[in-house]
Protein backbone atom coordinates (compact mmCIF):
# COMPACT_ATOMS: atom_id res chain seq x y z
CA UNK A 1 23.35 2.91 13.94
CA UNK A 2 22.17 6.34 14.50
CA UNK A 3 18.66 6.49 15.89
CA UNK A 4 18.34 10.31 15.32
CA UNK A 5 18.70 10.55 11.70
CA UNK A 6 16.10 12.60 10.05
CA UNK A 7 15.25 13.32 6.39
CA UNK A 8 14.58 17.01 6.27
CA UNK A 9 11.45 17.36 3.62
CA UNK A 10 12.42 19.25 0.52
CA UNK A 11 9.58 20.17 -2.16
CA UNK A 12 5.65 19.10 -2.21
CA UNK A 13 6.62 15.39 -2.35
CA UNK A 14 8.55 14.96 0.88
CA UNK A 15 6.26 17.50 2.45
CA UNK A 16 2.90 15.51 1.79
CA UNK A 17 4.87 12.08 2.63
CA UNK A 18 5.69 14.01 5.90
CA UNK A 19 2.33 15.41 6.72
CA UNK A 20 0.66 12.20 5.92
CA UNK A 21 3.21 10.53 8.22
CA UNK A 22 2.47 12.84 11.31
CA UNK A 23 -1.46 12.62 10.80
CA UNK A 24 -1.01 8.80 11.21
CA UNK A 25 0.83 9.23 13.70
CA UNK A 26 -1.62 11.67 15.42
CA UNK A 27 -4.41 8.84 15.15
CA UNK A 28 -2.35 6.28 16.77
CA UNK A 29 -1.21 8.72 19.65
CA UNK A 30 -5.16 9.32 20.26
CA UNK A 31 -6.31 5.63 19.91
CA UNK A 32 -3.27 3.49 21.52
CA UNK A 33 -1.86 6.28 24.44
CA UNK A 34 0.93 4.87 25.75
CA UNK A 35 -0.69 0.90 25.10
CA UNK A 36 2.94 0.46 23.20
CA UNK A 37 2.35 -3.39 22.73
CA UNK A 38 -0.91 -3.11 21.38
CA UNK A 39 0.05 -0.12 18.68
CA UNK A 40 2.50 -2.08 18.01
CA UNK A 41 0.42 -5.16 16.63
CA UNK A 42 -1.48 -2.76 14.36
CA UNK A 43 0.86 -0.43 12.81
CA UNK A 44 3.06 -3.76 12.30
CA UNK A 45 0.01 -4.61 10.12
CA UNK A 46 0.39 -2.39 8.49
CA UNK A 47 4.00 -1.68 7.91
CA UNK A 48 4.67 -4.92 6.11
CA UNK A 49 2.44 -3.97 3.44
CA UNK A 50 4.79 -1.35 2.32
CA UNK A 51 7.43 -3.96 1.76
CA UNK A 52 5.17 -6.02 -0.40
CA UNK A 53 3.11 -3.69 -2.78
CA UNK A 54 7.34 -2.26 -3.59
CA UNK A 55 7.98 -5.61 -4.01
CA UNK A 56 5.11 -6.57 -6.65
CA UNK A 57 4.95 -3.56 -8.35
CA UNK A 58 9.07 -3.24 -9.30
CA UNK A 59 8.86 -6.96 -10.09
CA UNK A 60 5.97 -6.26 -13.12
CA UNK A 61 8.50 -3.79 -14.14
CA UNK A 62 11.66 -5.33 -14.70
CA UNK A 63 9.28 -8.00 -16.64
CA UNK A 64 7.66 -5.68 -18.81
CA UNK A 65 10.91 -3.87 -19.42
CA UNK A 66 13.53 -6.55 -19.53
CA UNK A 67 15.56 -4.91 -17.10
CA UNK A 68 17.60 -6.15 -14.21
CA UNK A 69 15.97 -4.50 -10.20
CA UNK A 70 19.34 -4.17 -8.75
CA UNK A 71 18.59 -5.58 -5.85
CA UNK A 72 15.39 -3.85 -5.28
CA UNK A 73 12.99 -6.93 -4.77
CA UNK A 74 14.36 -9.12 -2.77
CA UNK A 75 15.26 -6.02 -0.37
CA UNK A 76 11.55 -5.02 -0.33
CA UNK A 77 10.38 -8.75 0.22
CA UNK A 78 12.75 -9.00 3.41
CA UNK A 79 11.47 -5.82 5.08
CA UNK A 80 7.78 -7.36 4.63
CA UNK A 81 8.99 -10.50 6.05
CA UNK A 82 10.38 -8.78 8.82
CA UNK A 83 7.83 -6.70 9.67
CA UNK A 84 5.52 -10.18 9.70
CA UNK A 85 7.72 -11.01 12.21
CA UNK A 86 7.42 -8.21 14.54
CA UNK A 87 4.01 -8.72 14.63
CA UNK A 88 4.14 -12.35 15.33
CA UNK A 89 6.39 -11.31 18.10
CA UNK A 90 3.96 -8.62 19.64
CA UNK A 91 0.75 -10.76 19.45
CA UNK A 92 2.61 -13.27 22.01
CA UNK A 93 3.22 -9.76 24.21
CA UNK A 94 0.07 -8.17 23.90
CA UNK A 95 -2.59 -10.58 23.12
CA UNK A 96 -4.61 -8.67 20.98
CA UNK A 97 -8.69 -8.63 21.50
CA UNK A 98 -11.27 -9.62 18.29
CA UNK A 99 -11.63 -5.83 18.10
CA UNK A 100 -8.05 -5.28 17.63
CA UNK A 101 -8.46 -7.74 15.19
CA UNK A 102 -11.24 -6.03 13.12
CA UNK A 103 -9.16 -2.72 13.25
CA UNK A 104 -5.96 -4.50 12.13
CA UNK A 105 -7.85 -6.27 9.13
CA UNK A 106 -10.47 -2.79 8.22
CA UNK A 107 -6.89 -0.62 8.47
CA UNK A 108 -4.67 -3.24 6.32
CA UNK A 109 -7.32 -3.40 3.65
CA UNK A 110 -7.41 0.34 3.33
CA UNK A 111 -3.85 1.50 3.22
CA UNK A 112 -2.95 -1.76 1.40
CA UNK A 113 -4.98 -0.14 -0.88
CA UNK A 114 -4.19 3.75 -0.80
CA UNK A 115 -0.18 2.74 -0.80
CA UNK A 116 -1.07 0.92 -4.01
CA UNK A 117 -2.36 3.38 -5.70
CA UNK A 118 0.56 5.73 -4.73
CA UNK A 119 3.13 3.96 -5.19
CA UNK A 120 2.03 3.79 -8.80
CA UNK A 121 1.68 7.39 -9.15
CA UNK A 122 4.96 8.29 -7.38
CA UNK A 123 7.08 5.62 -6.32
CA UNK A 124 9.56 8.67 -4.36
CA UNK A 125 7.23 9.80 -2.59
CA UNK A 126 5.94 6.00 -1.38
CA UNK A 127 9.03 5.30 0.01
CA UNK A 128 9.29 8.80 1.46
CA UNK A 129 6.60 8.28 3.61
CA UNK A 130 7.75 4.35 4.32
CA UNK A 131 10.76 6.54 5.64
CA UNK A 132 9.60 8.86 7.68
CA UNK A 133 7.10 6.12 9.35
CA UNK A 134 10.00 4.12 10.32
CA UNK A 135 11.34 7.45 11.79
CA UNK A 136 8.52 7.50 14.12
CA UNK A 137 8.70 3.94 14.54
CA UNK A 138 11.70 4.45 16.12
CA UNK A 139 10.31 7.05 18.33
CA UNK A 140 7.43 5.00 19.45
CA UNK A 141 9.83 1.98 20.59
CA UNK A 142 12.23 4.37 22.32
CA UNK A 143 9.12 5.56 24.45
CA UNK A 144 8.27 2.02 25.11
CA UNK A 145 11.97 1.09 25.94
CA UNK A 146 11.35 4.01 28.64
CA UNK A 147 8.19 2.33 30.05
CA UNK A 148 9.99 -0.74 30.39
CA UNK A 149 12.91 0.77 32.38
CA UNK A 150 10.78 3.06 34.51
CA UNK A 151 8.32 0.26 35.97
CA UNK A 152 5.38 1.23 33.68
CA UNK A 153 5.29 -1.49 31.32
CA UNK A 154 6.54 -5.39 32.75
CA UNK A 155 9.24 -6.79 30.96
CA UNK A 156 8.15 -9.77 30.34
CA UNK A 157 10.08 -12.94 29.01
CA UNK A 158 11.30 -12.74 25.38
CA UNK A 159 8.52 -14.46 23.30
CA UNK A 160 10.32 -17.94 21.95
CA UNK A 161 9.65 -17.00 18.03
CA UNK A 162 11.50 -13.68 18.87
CA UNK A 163 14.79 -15.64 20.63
CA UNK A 164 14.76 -17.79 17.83
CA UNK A 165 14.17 -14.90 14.87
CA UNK A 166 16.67 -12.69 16.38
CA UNK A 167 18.87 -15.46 17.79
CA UNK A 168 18.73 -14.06 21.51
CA UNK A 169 19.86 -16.19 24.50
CA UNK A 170 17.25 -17.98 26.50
CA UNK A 171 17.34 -15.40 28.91
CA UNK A 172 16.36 -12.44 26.93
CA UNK A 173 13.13 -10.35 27.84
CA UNK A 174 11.01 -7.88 26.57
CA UNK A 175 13.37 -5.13 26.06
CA UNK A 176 15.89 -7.12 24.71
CA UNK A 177 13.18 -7.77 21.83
CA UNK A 178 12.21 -3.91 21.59
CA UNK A 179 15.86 -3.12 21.47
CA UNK A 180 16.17 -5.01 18.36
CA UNK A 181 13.02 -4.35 16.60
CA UNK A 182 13.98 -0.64 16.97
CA UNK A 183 17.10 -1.65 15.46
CA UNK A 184 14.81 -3.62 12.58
CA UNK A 185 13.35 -0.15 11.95
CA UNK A 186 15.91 2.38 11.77
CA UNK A 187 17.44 -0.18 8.69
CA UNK A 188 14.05 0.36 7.02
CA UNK A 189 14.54 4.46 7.55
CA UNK A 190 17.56 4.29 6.09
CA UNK A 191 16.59 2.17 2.70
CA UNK A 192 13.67 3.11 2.01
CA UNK A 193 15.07 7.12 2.30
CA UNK A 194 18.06 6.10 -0.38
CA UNK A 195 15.78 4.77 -2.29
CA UNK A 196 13.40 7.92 -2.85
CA UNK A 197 16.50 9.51 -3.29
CA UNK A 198 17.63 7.57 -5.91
CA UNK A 199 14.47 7.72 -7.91
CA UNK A 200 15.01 11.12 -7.21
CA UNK A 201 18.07 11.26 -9.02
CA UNK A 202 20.48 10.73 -6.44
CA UNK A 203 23.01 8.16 -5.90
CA UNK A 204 22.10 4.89 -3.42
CA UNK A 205 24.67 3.39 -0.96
CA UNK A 206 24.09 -0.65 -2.36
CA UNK A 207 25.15 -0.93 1.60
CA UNK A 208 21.68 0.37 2.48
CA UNK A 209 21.00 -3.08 0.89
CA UNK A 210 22.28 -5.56 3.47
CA UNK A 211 20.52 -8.50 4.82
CA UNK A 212 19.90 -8.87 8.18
CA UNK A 213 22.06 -10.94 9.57
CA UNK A 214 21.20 -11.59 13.13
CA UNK A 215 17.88 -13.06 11.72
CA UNK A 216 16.76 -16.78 10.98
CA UNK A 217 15.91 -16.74 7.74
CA UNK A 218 14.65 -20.65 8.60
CA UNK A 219 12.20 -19.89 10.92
CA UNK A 220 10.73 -17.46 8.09
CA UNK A 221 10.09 -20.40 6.14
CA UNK A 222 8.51 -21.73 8.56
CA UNK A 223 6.09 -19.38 9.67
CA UNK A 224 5.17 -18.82 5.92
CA UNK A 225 4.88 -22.70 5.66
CA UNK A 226 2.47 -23.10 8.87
């Protein structure tokens, strides 16, 4: 999978889903530093609402108009369920404080609720921006990957919800986990792009629409059953 893929912004839409993207990201470079773990909890917040406002939305539509999603939903509901399970996997790392928790429920409530409203008034340009945060995603767990290997973060034992999620051998640590969340996000890049490109007008690769397979879709259940 190519980590360096990068959807070059053409016209307003792409451009605002861009800008908004980096003035995020500016926030979280000012707030978090290089506290990779603990970004990690809240933007993970975050990015599984994405997932589940596509979800909900597309579903009223193909009641409403009789029509079939083409795969659409259920793809939407598995990125939200996997991005629940990053953060699961990151509290055990980082250990969040209540504050963290305030900010992660005050930030969820608010872009839960400005990605709503966009996604109504341009679906493109919602998953645009879903797109180009997974791009920086990416970016963010490479730089952690490189505090791991240079001494500046500990890598720590895999969490036991991530060796069972991502089916990792007891042995697995930290970066093992980062290696494959990374891996998590650059499948988001890539469907969420094809899929502002087909509304768009372009063509999607149904490929862009595969499962994850190295994930247990049991201990999913689970989690949403506890």
């Amino acid at each position: 999978m190519d980590l360096t893929v990068h959807h070059q912004p053409r016209g307003f839409s792409d451009s605002f889903a861009f800008g908004f993207t980096k003035l995020l990201r500016f926030c979280a470079d000012t707030f978090f530093a290089k506290r990779y773990g603990h970004r990690a909890i809240v933007l993970e917040t975050v990015a599984a609402v994405p997932g589940m406002v596509g979800a909900a939305i597309n579903h009223l539509k193909c009641l409403r108009r009789m029509k079939d999603d083409k795969g659409w939903i259920r793809t939407l509901m598995e990125e939200a369920e996997n991005e629940r399970m990053h953060l699961m996997t990151f509290i055990e790392v980082a250990k969040p404080s209540w504050f963290e928790r305030f900010i992660v429920i005050a930030v969820q409530w608010v872009f839960y609720l400005a990605f709503f409203a966009l996604y109504l008034i341009s679906a493109r340009t919602a998953h645009r921006v879903v797109g180009y945060f997974e791009e920086e995603a990416i970016i963010s767990y490479t730089h952690y990957l490189k505090e791991i290997d240079e001494g500046r973060s500990k890598n720590v034992p895999a969490p036991a919800i991530a060796r069972r999620y991502w089916k990792l051998p007891e042995t697995a640590t930290l970066r093992d986990v980062v290696l494959v969340v990374r891996a998590d996000e650059a499948h988001h890049r890539d469907v969420n792009h094809a899929f502002s490109n087909e509304l768009n007008g372009g063509q999607i690769d149904t490929g862009e629409l595969a499962p994850y397979p190295a994930h247990d879709e049991s201990l999913c259940v689970k989690n949403i059953a506890a």
